[in-house]
N, C-alpha and C. Protein backbone atom coordinates (compact mmCIF):
# COMPACT_ATOMS: atom_id res chain seq x y z
N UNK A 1 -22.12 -12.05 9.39
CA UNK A 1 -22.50 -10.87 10.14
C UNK A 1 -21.44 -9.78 10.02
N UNK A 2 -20.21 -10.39 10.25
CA UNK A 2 -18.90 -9.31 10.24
C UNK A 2 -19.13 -8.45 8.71
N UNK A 3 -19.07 -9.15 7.51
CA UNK A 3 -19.60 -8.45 5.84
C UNK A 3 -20.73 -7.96 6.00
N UNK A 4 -21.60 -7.82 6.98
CA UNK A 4 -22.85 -7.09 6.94
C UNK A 4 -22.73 -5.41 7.88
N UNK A 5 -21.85 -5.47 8.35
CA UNK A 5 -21.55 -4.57 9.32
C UNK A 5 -20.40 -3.84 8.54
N UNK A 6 -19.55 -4.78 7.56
CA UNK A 6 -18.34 -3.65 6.71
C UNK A 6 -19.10 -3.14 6.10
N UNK A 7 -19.95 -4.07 5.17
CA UNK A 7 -20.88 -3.03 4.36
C UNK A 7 -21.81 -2.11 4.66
N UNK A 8 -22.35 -2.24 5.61
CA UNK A 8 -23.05 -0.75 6.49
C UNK A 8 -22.16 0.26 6.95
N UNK A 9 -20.23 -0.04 7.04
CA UNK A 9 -20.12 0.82 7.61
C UNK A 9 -19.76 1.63 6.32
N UNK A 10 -19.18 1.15 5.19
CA UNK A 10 -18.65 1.89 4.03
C UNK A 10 -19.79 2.27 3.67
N UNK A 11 -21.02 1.79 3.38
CA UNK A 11 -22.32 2.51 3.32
C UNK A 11 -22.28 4.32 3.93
N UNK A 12 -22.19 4.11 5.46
CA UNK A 12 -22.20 5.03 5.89
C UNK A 12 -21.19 6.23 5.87
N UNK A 13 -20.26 5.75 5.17
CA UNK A 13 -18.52 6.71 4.63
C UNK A 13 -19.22 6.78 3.30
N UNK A 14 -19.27 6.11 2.56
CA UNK A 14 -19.95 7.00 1.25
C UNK A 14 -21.18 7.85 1.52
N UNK A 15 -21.95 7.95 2.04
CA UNK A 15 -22.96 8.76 2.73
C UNK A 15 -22.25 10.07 2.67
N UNK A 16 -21.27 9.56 3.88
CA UNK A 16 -20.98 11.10 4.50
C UNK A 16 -19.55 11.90 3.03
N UNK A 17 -19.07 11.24 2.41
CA UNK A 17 -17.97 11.54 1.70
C UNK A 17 -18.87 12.70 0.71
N UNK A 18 -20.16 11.33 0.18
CA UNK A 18 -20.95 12.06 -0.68
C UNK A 18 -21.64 13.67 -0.15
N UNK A 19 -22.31 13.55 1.03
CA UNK A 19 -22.75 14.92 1.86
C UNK A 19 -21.93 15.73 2.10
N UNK A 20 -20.50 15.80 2.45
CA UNK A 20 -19.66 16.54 2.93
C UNK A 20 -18.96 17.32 1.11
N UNK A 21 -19.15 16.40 0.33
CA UNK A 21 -18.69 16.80 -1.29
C UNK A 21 -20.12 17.78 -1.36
N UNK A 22 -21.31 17.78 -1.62
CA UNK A 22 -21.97 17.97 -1.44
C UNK A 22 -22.47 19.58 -1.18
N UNK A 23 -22.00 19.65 0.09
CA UNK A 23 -22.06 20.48 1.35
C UNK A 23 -21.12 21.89 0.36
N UNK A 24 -19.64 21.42 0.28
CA UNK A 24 -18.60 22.38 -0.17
C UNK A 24 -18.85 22.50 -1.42
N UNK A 25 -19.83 21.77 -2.52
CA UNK A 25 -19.84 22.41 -3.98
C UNK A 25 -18.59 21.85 -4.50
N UNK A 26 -18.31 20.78 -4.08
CA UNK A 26 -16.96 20.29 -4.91
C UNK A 26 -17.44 19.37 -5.70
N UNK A 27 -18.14 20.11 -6.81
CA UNK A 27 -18.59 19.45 -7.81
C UNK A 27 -17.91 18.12 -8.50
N UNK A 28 -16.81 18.48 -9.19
CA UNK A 28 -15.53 17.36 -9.92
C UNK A 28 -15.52 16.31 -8.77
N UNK A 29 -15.11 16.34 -7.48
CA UNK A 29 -14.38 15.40 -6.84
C UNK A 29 -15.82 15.05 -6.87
N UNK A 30 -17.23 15.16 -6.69
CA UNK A 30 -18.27 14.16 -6.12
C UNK A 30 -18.48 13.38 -7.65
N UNK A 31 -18.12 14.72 -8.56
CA UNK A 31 -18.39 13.64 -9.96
C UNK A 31 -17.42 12.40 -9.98
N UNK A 32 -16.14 12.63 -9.32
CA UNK A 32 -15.46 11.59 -9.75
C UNK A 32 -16.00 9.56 -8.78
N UNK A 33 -16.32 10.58 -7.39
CA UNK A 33 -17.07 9.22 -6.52
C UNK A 33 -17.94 8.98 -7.18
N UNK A 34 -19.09 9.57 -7.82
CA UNK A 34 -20.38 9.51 -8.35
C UNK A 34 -19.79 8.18 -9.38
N UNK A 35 -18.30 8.17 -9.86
CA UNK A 35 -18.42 7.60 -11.35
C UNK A 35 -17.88 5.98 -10.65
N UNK A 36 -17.16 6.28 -10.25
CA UNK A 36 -16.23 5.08 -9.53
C UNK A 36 -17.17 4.05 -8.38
N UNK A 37 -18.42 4.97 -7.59
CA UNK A 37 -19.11 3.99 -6.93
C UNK A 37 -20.44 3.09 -7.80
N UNK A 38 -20.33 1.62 -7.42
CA UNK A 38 -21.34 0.79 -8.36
C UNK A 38 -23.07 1.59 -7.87
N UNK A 39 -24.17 1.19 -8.29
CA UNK A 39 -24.89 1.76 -7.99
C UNK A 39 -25.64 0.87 -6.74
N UNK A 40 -25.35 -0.12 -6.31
CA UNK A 40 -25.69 -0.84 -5.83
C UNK A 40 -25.29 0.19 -4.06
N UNK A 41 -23.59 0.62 -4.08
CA UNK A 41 -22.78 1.72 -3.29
C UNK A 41 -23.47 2.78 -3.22
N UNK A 42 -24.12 3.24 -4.37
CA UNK A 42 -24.77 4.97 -4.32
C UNK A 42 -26.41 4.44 -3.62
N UNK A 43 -26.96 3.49 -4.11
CA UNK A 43 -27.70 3.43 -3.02
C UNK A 43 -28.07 3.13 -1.59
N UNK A 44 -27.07 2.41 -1.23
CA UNK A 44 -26.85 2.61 0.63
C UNK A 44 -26.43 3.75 0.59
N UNK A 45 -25.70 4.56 0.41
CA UNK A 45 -25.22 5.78 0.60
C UNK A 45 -26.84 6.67 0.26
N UNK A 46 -27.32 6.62 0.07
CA UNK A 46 -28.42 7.71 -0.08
C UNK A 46 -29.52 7.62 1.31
N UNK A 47 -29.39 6.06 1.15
CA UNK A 47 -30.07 5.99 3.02
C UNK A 47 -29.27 6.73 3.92
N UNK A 48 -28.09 7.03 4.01
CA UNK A 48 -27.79 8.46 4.87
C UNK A 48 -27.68 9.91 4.52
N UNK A 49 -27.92 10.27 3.58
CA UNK A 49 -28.07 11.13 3.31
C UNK A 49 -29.98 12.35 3.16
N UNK A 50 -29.38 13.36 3.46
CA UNK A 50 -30.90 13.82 4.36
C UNK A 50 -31.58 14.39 2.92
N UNK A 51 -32.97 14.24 3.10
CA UNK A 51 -33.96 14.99 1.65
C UNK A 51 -33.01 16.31 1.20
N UNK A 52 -32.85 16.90 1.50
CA UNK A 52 -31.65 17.89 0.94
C UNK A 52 -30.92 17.60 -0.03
N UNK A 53 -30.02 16.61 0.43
CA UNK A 53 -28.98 16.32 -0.13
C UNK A 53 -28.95 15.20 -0.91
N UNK A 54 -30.27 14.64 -0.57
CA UNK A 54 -30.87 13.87 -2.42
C UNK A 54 -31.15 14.55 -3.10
N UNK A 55 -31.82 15.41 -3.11
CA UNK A 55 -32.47 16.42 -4.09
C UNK A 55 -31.33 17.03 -4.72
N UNK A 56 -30.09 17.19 -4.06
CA UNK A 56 -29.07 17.67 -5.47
C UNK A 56 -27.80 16.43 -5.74
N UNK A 57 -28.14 15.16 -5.14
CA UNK A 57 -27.26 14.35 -5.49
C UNK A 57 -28.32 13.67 -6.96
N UNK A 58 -29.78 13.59 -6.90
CA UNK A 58 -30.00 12.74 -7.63
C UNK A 58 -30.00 13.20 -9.53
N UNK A 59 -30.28 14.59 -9.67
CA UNK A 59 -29.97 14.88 -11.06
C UNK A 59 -28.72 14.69 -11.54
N UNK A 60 -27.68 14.63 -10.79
CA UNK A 60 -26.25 14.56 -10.95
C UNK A 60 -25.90 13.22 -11.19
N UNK A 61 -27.15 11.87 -10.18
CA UNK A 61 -26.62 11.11 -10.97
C UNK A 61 -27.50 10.26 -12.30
N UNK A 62 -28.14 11.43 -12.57
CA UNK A 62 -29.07 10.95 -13.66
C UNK A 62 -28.15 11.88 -14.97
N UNK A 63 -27.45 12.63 -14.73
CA UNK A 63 -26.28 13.05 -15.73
C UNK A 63 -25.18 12.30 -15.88
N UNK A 64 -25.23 11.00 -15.10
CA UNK A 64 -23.94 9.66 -15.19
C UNK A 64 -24.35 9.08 -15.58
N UNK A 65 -25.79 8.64 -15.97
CA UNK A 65 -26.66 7.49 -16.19
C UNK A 65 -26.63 6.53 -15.33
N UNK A 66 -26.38 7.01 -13.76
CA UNK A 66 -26.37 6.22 -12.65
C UNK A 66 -27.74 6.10 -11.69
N UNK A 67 -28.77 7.14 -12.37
CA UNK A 67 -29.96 7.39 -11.65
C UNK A 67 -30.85 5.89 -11.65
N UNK A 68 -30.92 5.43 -12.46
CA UNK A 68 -31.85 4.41 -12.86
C UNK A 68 -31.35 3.29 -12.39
N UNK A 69 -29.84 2.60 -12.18
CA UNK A 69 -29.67 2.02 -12.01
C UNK A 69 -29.64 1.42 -10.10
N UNK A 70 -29.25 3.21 -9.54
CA UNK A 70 -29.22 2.95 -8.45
C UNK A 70 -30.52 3.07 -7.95
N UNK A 71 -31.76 3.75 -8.41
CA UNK A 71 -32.92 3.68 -7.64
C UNK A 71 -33.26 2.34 -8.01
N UNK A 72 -32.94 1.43 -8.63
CA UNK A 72 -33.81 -0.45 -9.09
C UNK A 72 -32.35 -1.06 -8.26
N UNK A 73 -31.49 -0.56 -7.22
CA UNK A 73 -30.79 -1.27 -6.12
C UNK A 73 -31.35 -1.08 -4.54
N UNK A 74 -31.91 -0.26 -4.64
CA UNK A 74 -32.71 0.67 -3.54
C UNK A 74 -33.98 -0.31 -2.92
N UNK A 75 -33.64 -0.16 -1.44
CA UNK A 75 -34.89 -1.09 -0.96
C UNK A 75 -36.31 -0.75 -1.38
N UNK A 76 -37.09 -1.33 -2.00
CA UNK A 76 -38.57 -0.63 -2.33
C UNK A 76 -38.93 0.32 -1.58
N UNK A 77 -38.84 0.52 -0.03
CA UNK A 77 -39.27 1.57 0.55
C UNK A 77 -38.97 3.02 0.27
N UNK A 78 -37.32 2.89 0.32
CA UNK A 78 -36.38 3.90 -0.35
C UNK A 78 -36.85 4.43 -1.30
N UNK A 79 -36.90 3.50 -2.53
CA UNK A 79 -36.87 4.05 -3.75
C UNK A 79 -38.50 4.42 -4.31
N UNK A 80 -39.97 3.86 -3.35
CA UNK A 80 -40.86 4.76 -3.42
C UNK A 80 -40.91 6.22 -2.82
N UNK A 81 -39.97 6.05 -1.58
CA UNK A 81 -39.87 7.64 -0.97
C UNK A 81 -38.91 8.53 -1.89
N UNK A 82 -38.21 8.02 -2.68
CA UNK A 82 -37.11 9.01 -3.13
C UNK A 82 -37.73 9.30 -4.43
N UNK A 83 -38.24 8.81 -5.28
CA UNK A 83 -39.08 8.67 -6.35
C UNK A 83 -40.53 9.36 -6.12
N UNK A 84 -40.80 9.49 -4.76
CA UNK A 84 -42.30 10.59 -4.68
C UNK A 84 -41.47 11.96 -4.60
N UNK A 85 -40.00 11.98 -3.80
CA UNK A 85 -39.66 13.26 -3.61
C UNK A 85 -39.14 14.20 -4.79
N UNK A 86 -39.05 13.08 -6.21
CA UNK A 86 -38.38 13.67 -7.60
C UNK A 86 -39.54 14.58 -7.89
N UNK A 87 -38.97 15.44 -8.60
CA UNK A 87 -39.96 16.70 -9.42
C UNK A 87 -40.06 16.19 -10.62
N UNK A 88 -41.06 16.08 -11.07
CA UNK A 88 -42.00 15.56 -12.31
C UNK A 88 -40.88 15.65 -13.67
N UNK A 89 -39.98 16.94 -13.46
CA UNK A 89 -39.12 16.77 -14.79
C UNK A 89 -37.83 15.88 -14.70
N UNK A 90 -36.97 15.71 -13.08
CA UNK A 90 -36.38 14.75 -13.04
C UNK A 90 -37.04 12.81 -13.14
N UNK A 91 -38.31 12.98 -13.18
CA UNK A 91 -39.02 11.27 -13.10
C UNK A 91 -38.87 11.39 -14.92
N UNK A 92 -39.46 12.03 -15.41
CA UNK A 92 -39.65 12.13 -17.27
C UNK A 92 -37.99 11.88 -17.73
N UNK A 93 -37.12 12.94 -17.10
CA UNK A 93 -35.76 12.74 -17.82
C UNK A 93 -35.22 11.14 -17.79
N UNK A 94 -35.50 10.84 -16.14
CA UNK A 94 -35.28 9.48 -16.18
C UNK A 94 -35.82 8.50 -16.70
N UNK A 95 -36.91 8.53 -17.10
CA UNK A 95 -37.67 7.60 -17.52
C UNK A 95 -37.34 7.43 -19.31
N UNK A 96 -36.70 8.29 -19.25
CA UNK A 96 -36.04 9.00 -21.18
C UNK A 96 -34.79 7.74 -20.96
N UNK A 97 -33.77 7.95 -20.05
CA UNK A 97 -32.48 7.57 -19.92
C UNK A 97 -32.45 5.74 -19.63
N UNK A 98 -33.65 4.98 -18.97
CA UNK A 98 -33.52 3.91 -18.35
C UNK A 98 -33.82 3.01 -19.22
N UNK A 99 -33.22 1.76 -19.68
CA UNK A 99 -33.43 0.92 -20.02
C UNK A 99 -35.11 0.54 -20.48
N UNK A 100 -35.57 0.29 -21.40
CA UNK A 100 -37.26 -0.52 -21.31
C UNK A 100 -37.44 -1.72 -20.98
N UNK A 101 -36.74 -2.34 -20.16
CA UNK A 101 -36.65 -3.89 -19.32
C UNK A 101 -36.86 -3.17 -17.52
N UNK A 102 -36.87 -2.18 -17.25
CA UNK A 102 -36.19 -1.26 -16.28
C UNK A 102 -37.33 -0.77 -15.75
């Protein structure tokens, strides 16, 4: 229980690290979390983060080749809601970039 509660809470610090990078346009420093967190990390972190601030975290991480990996870590619910909210040219780019096992 105690590892279920660290990991929700760093969940919720990458959330906000990611939104607050985000927020200020500090492009480099979110690229550098973007690179360093597993995708398994970028997707709890997107459960706090608001439709806004998916919509410009997720092309950014489909320019890491982190898009694909973290929406197939994503609870199914998640990743049908975040995946209806993509615009038709971010679903095609990704679908270019992801694995064909994927």
């Amino acid at each position: 229980m105690a590892r279920y509660r660290r990991q929700q809470n760093e969940s919720e610090v990458y959330g906000k690290i990611i939104a607050r990078l985000l927020h200020a346009g500090a492009w480099e420093n979110l690229q550098r979390v973007i690179v360093k967190l597993h995708p398994s990390d970028l997707a709890d972190a997107v459960l706090v983060l608001s439709g806004a601030d998916r919509d410009i975290l997720l092309p950014r991480l489909l320019k890491n080749q982190k898009l694909g990996d973290t929406l197939l870590e994503m609870h199914e619910d998640l990743r049908i809601e975040v995946v209806a909210s993509m615009s038709d040219d971010l679903i095609a780019r990704l679908i270019v970039e992801m694995h064909s096992d994927d």
